[in-house]
PDB file of N, CA and C in Angstrom:
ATOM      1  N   UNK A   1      57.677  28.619  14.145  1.00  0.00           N
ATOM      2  CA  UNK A   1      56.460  29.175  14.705  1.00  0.00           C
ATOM      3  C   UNK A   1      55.667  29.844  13.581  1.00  0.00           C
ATOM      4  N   UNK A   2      54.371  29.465  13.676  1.00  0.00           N
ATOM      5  CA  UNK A   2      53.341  30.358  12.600  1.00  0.00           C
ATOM      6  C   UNK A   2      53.314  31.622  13.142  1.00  0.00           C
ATOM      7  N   UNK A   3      52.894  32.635  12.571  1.00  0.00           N
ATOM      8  CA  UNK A   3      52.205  33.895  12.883  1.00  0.00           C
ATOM      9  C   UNK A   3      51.473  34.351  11.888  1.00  0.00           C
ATOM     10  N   UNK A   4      50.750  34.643  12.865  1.00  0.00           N
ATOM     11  CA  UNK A   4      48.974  34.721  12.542  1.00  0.00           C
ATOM     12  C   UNK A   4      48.611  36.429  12.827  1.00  0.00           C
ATOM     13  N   UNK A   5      48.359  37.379  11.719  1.00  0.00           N
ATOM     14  CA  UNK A   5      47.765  38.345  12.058  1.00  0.00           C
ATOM     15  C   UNK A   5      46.392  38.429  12.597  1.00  0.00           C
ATOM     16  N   UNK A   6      46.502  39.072  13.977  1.00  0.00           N
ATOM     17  CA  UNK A   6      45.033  38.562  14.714  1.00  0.00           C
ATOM     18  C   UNK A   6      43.953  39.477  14.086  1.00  0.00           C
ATOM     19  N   UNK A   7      44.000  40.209  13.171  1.00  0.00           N
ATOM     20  CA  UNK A   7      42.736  40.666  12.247  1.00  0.00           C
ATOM     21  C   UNK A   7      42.292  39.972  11.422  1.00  0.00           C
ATOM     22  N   UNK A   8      42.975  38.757  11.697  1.00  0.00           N
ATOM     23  CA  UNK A   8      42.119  37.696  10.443  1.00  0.00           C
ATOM     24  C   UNK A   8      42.368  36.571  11.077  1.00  0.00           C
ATOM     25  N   UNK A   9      42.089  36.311  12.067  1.00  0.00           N
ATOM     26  CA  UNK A   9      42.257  34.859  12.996  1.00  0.00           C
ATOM     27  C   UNK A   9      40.896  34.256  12.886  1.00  0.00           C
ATOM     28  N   UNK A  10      40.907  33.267  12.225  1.00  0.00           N
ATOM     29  CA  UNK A  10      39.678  32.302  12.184  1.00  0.00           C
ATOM     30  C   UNK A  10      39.426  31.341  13.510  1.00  0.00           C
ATOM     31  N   UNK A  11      38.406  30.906  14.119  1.00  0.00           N
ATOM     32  CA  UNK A  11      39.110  29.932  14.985  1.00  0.00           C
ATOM     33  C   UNK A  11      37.154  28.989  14.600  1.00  0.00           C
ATOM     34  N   UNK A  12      37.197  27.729  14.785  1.00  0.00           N
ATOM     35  CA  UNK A  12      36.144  26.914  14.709  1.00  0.00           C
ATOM     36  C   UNK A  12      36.889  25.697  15.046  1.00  0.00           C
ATOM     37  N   UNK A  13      35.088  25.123  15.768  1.00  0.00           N
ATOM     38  CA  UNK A  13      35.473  23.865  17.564  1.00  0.00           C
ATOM     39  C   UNK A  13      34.264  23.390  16.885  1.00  0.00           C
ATOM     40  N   UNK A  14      34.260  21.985  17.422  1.00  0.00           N
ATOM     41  CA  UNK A  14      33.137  20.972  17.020  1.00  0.00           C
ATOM     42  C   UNK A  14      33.383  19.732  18.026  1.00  0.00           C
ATOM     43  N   UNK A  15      32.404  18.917  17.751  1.00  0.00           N
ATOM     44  CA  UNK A  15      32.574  17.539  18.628  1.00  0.00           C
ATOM     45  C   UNK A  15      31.736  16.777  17.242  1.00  0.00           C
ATOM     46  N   UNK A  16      32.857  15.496  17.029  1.00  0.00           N
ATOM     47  CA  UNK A  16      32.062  14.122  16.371  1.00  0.00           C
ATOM     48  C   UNK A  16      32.302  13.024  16.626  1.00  0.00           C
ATOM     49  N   UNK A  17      31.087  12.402  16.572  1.00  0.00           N
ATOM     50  CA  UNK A  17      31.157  10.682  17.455  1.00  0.00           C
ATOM     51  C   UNK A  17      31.566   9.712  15.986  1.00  0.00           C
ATOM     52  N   UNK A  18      32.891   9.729  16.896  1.00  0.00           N
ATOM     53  CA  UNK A  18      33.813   8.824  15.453  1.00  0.00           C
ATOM     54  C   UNK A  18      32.875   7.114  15.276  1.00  0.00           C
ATOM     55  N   UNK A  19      32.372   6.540  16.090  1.00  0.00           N
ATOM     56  CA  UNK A  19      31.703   5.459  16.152  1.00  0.00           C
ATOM     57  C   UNK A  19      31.256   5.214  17.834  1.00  0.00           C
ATOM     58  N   UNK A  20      30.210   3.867  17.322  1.00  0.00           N
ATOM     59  CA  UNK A  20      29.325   3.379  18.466  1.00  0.00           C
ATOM     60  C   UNK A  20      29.231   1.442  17.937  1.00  0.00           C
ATOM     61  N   UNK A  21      30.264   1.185  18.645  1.00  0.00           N
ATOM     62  CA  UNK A  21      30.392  -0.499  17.609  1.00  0.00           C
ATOM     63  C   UNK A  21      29.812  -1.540  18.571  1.00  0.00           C
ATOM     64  N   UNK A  22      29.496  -0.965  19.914  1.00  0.00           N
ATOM     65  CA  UNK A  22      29.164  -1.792  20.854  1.00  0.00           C
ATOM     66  C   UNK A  22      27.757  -2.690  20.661  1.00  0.00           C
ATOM     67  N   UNK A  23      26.598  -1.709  19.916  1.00  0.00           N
ATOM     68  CA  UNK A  23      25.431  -2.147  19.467  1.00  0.00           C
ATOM     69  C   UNK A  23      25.224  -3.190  18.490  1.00  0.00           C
ATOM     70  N   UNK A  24      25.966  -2.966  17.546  1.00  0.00           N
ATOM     71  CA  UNK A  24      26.157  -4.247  16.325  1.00  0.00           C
ATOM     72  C   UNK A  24      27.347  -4.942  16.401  1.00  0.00           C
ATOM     73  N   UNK A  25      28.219  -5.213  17.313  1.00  0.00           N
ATOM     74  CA  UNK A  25      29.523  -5.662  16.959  1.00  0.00           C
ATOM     75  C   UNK A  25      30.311  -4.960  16.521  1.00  0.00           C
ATOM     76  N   UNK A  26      30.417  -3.971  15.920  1.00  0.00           N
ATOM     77  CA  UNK A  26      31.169  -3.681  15.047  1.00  0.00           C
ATOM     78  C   UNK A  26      33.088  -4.098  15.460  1.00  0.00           C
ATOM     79  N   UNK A  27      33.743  -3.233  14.391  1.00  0.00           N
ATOM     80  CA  UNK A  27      35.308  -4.116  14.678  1.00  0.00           C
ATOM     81  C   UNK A  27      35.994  -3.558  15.621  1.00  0.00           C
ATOM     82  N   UNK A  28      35.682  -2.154  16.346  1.00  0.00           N
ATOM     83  CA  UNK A  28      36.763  -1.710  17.363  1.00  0.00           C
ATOM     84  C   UNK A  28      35.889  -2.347  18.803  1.00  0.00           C
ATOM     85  N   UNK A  29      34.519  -2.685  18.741  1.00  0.00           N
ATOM     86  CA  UNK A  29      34.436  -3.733  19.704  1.00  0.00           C
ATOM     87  C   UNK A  29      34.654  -5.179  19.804  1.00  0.00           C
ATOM     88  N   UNK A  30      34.508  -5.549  18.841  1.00  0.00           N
ATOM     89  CA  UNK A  30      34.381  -7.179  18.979  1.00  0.00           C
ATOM     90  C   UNK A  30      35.791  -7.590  17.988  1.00  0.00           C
ATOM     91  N   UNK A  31      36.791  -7.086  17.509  1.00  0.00           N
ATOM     92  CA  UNK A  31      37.805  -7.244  16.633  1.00  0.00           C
ATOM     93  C   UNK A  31      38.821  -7.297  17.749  1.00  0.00           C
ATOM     94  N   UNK A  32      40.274  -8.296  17.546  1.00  0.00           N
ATOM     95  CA  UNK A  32      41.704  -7.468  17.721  1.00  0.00           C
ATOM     96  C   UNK A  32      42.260  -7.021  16.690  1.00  0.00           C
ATOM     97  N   UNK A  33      43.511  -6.927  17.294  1.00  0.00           N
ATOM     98  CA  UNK A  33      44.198  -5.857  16.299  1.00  0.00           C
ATOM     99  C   UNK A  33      44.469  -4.813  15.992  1.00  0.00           C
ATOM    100  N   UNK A  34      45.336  -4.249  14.763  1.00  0.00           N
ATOM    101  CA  UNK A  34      45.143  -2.662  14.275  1.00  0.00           C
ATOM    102  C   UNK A  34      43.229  -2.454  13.921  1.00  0.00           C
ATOM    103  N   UNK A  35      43.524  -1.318  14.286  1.00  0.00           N
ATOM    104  CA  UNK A  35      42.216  -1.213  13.670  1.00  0.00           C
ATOM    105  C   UNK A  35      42.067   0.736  13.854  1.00  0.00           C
ATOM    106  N   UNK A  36      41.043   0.883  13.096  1.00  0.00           N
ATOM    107  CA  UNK A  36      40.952   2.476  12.462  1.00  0.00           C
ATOM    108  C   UNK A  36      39.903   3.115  11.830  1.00  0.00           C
ATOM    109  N   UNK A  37      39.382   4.308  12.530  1.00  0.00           N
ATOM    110  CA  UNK A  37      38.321   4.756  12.566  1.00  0.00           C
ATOM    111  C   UNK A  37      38.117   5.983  11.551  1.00  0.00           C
ATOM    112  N   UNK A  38      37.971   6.529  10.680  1.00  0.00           N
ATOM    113  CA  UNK A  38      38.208   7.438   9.989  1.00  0.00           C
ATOM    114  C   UNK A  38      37.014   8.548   9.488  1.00  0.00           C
ATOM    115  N   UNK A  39      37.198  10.093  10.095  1.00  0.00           N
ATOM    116  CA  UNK A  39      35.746  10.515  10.065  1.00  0.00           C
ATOM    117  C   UNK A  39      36.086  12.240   8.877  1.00  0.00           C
ATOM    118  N   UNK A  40      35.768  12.258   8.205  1.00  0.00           N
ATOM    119  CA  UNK A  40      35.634  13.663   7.730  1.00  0.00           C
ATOM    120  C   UNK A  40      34.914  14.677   8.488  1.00  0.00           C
ATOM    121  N   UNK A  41      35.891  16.022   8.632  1.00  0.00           N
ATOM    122  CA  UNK A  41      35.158  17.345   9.413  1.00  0.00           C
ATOM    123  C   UNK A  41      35.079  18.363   8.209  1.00  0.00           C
ATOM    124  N   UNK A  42      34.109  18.541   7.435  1.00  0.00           N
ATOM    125  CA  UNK A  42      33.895  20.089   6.375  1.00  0.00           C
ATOM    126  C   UNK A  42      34.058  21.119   7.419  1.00  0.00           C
ATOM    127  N   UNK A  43      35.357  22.389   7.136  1.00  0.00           N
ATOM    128  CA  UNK A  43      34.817  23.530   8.082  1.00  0.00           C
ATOM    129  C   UNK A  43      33.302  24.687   7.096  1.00  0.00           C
ATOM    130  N   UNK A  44      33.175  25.497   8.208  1.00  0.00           N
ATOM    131  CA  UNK A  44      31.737  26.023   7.876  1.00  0.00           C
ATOM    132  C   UNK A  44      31.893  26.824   6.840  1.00  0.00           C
ATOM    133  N   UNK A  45      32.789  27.561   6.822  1.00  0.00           N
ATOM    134  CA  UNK A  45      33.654  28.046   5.237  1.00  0.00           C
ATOM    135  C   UNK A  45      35.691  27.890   5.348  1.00  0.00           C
ATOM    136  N   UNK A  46      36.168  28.148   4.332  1.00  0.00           N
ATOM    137  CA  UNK A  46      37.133  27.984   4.300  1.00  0.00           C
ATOM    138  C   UNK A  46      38.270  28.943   4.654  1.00  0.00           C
ATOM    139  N   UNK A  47      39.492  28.315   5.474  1.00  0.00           N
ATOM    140  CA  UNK A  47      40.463  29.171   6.049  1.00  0.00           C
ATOM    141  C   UNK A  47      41.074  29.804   4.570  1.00  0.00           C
ATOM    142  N   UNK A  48      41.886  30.766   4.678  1.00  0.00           N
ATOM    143  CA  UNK A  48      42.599  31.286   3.638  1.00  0.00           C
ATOM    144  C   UNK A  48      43.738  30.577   3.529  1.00  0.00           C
ATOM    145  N   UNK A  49      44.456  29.856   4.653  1.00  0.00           N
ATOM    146  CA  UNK A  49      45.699  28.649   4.309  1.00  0.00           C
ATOM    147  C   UNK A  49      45.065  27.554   5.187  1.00  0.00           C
ATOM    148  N   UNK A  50      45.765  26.724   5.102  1.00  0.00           N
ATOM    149  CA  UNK A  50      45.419  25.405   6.166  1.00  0.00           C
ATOM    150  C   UNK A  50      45.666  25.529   7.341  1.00  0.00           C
ATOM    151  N   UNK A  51      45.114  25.473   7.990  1.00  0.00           N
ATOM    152  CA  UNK A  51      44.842  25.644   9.367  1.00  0.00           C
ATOM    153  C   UNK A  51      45.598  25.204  10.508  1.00  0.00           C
ATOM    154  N   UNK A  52      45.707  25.338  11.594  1.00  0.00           N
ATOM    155  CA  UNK A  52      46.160  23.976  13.011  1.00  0.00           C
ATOM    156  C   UNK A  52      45.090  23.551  13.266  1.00  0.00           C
ATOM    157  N   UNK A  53      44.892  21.982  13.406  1.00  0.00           N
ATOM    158  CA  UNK A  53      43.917  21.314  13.963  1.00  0.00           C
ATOM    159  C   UNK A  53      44.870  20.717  14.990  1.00  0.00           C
ATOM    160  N   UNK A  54      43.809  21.220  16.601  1.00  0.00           N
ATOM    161  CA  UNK A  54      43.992  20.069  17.321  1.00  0.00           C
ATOM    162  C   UNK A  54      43.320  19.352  17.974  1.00  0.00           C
ATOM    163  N   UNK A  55      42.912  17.627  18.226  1.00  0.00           N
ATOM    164  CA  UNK A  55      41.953  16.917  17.976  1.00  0.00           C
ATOM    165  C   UNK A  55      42.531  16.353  19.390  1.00  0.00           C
ATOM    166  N   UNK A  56      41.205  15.920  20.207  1.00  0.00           N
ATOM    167  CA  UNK A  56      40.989  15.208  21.813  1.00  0.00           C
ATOM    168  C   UNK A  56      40.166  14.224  22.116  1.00  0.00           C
ATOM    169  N   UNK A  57      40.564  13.393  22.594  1.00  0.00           N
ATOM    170  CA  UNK A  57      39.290  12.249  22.651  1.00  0.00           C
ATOM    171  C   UNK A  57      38.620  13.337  23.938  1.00  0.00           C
ATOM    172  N   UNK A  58      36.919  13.365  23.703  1.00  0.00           N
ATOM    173  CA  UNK A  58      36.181  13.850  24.522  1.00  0.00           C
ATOM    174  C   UNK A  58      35.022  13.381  25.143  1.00  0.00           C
ATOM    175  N   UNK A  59      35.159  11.630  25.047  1.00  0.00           N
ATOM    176  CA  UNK A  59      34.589  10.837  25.340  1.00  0.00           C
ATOM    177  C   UNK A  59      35.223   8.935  24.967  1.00  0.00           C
ATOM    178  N   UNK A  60      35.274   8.407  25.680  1.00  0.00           N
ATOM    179  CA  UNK A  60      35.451   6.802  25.254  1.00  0.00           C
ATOM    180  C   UNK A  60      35.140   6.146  25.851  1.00  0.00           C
ATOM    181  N   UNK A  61      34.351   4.877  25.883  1.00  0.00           N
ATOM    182  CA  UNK A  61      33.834   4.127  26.493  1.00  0.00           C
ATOM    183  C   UNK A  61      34.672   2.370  26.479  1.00  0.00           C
ATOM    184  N   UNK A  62      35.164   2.123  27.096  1.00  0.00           N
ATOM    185  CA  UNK A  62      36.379   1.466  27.420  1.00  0.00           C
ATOM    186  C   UNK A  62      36.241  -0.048  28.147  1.00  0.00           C
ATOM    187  N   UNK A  63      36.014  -1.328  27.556  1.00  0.00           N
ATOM    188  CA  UNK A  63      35.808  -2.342  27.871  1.00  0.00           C
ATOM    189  C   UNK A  63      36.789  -2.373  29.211  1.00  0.00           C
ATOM    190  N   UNK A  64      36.542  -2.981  30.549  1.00  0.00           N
ATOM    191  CA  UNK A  64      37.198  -3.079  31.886  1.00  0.00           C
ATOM    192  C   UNK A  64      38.294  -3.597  31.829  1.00  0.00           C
ATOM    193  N   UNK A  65      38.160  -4.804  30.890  1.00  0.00           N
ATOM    194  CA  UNK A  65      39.161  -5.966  31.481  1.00  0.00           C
ATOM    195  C   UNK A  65      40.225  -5.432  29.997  1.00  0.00           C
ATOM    196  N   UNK A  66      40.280  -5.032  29.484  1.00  0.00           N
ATOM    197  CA  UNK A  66      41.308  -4.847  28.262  1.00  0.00           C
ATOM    198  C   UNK A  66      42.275  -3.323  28.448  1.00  0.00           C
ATOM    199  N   UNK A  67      43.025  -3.726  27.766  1.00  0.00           N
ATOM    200  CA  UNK A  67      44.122  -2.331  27.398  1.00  0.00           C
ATOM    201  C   UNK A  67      43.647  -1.187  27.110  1.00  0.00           C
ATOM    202  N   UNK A  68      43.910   0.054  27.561  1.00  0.00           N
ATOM    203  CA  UNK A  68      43.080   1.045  26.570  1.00  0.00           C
ATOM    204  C   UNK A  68      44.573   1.587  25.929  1.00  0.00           C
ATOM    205  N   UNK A  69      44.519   1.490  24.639  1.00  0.00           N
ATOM    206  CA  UNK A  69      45.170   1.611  23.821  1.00  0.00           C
ATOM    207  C   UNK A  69      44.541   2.631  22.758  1.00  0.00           C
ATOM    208  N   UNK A  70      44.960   3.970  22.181  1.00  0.00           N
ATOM    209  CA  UNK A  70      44.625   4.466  21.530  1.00  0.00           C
ATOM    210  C   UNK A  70      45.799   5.872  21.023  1.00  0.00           C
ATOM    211  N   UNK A  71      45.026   6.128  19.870  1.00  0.00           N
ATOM    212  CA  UNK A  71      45.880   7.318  19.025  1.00  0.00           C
ATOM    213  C   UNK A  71      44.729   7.927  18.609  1.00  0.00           C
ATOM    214  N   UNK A  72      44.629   9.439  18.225  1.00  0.00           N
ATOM    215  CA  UNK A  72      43.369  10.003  17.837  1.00  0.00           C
ATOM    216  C   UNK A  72      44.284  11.503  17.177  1.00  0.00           C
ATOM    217  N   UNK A  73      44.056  11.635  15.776  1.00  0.00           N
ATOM    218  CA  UNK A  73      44.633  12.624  14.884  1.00  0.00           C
ATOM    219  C   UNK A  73      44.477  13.395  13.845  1.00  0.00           C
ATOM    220  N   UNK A  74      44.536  14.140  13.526  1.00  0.00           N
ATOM    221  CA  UNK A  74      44.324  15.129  12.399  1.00  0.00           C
ATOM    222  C   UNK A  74      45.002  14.743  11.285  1.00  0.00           C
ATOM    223  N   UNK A  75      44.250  14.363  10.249  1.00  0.00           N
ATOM    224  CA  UNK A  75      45.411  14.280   8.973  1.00  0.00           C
ATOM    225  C   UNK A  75      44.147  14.633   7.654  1.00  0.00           C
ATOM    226  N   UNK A  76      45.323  15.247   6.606  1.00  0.00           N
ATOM    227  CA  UNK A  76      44.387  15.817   5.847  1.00  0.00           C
ATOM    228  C   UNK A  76      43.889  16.830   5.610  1.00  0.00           C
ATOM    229  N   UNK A  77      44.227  17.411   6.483  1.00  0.00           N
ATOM    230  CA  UNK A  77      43.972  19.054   6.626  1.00  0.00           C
ATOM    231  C   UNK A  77      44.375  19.849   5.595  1.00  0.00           C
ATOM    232  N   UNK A  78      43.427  20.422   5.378  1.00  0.00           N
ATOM    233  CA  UNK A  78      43.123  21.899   4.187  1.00  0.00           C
ATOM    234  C   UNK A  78      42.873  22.634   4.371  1.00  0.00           C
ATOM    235  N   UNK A  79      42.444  24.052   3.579  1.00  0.00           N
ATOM    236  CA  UNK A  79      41.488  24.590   4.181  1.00  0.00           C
ATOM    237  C   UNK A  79      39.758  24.492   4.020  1.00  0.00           C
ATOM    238  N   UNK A  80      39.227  23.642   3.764  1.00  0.00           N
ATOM    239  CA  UNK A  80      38.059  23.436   3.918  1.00  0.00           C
ATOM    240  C   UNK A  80      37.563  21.974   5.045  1.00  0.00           C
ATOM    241  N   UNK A  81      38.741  21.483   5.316  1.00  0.00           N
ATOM    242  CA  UNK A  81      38.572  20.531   6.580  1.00  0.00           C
ATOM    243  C   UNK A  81      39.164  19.775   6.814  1.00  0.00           C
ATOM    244  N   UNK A  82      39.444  18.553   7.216  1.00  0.00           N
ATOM    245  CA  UNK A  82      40.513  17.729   7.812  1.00  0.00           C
ATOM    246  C   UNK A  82      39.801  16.432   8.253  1.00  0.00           C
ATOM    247  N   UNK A  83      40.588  15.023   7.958  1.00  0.00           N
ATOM    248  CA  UNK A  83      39.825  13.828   8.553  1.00  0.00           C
ATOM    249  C   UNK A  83      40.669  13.776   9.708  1.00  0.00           C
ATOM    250  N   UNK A  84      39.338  13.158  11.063  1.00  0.00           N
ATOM    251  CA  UNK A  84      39.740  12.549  12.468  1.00  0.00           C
ATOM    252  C   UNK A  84      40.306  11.567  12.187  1.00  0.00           C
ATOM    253  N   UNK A  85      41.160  10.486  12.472  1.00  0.00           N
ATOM    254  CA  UNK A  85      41.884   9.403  12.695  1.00  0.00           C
ATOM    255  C   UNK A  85      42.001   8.756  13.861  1.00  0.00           C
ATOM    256  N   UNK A  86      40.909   8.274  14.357  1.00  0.00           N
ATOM    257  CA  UNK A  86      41.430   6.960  15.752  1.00  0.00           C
ATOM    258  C   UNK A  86      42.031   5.364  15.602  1.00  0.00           C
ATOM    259  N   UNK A  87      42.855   5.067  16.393  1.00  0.00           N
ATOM    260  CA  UNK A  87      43.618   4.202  16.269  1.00  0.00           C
ATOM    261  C   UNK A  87      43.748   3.461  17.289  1.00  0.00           C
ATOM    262  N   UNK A  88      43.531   1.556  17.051  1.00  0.00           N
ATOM    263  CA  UNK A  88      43.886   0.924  18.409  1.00  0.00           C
ATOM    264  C   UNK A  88      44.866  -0.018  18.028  1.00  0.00           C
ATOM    265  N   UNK A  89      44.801  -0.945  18.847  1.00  0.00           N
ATOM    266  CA  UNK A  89      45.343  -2.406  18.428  1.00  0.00           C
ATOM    267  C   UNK A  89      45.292  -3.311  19.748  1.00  0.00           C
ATOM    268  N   UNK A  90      45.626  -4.430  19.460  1.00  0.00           N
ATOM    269  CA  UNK A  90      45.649  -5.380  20.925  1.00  0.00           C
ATOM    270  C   UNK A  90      44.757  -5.734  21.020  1.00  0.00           C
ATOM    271  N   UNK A  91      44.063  -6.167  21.987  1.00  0.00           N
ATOM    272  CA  UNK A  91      43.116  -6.561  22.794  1.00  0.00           C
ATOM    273  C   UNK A  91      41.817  -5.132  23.033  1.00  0.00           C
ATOM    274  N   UNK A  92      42.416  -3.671  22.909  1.00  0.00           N
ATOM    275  CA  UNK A  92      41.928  -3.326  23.462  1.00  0.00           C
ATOM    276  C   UNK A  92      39.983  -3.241  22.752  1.00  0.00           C
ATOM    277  N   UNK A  93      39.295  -2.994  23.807  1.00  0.00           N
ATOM    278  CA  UNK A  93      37.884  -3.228  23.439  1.00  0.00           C
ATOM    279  C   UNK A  93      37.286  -1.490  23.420  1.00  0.00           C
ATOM    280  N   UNK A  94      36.802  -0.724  22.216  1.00  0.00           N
ATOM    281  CA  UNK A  94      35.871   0.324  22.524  1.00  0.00           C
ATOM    282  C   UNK A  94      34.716   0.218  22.113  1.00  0.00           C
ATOM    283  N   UNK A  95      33.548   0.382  22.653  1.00  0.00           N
ATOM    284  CA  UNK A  95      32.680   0.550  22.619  1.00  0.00           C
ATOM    285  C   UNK A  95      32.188   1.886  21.648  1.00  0.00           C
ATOM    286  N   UNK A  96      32.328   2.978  22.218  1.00  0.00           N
ATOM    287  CA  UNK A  96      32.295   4.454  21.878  1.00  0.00           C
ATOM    288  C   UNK A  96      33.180   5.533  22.015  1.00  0.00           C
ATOM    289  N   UNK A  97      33.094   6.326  21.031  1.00  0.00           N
ATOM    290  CA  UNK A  97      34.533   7.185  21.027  1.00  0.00           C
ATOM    291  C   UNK A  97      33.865   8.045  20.580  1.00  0.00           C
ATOM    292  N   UNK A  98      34.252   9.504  20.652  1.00  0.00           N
ATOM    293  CA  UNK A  98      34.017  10.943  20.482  1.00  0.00           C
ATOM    294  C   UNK A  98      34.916  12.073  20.508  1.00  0.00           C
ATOM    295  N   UNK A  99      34.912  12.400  19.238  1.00  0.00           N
ATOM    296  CA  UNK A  99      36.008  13.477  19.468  1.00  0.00           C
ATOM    297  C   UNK A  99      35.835  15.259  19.519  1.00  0.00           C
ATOM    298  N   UNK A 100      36.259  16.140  19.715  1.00  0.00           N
ATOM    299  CA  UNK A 100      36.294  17.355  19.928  1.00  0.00           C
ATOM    300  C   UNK A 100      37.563  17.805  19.424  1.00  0.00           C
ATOM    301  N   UNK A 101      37.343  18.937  18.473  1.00  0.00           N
ATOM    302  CA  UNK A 101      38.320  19.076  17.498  1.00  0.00           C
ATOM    303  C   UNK A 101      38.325  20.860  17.968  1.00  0.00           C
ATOM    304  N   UNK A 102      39.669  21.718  17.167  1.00  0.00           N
ATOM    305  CA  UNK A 102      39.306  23.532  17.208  1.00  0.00           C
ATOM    306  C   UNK A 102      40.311  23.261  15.908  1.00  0.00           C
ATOM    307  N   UNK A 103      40.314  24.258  15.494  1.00  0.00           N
ATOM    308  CA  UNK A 103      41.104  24.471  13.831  1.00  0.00           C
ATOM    309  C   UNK A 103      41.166  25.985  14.919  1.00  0.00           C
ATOM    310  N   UNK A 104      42.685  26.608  13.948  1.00  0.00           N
ATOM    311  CA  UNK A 104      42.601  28.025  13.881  1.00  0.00           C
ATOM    312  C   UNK A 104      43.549  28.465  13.117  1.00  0.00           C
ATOM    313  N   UNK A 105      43.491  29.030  12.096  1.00  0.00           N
ATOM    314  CA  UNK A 105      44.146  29.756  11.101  1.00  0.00           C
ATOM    315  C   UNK A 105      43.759  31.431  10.463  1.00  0.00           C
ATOM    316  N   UNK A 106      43.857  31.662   9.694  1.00  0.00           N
ATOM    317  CA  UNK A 106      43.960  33.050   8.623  1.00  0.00           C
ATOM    318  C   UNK A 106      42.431  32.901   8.065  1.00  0.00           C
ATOM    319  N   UNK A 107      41.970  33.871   8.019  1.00  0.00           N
ATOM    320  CA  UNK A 107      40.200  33.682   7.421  1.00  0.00           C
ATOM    321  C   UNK A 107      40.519  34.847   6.225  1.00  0.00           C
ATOM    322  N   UNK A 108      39.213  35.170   5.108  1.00  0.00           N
ATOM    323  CA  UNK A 108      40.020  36.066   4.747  1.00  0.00           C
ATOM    324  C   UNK A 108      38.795  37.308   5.355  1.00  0.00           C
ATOM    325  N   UNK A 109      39.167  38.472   5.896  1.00  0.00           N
ATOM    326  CA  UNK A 109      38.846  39.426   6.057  1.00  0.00           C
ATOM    327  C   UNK A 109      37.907  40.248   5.136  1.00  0.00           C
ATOM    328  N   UNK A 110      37.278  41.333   5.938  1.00  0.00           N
ATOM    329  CA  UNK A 110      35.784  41.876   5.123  1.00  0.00           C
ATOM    330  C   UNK A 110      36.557  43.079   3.906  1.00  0.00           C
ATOM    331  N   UNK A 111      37.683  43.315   4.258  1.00  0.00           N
ATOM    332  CA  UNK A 111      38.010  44.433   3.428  1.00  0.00           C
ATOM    333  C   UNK A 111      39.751  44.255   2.814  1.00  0.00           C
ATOM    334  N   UNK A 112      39.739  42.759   2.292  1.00  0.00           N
ATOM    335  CA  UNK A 112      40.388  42.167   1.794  1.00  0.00           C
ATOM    336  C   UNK A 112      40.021  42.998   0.046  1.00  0.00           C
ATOM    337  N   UNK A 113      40.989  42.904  -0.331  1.00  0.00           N
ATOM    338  CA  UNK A 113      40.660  43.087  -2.025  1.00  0.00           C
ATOM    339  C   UNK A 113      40.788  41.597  -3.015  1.00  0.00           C
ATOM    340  N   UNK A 114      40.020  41.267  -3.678  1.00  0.00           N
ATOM    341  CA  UNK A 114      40.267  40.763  -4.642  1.00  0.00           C
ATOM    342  C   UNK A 114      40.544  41.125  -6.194  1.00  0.00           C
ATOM    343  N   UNK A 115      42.052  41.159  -6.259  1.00  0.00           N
ATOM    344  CA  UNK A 115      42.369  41.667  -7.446  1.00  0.00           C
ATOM    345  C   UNK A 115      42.815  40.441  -8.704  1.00  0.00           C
ATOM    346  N   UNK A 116      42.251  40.376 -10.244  1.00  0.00           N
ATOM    347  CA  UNK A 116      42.986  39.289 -10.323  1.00  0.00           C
ATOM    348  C   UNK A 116      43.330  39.610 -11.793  1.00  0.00           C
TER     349      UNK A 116
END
């Protein structure tokens, strides 16, 4: 278990539209297979260690007749941000995907010292 002194608890939430492939073809619509979406999140400043990210699909738009098959993940994480990771394979068809992310870690505080 982490522990987190709550006088310096950072916490930052966002939403990003990992893709929209339905308009041009792109490969998580019109492709089978593995296939993989990969998005960079900068946070607004940086945690003092690396953070917990945890990441939700908060939107997908999901061809009828196919599998919905998916993985959606945090990897990469630092403290200045972390790439989204969506993941299919098969048959399945997306159109649009969107994710909604929160980080929360250690920030550094107003009356921190920097000694060096």
């Amino acid at each position: 278990m982490r522990r987190i002194d709550s006088g310096v608890l950072g916490l930052e939430q966002g939403a990003i539209t990992l893709f929209s492939d339905f308009e041009d073809g792109g490969p998580m619509w019109s492709a089978q297979g593995p296939r993989e979406a990969r998005r960079s999140v900068a946070f607004s400043g940086p945690f003092r260690s690396t953070p917990v990210v945890h990441v939700t699909l908060s939107m997908w738009d999901v061809h009828h007749a196919t599998n919905m098959r998916a993985e959606i993940v945090a990897e990469n994480v630092t403290p200045e941000g972390f790439d989204v990771v969506f993941r299919t394979w098969g048959d399945t068809r997306i159109a649009r995907m969107r994710a909604d992310w929160l980080a929360l870690g250690e920030v550094v505080h107003d009356d921190d010292w920097d000694v060096d």
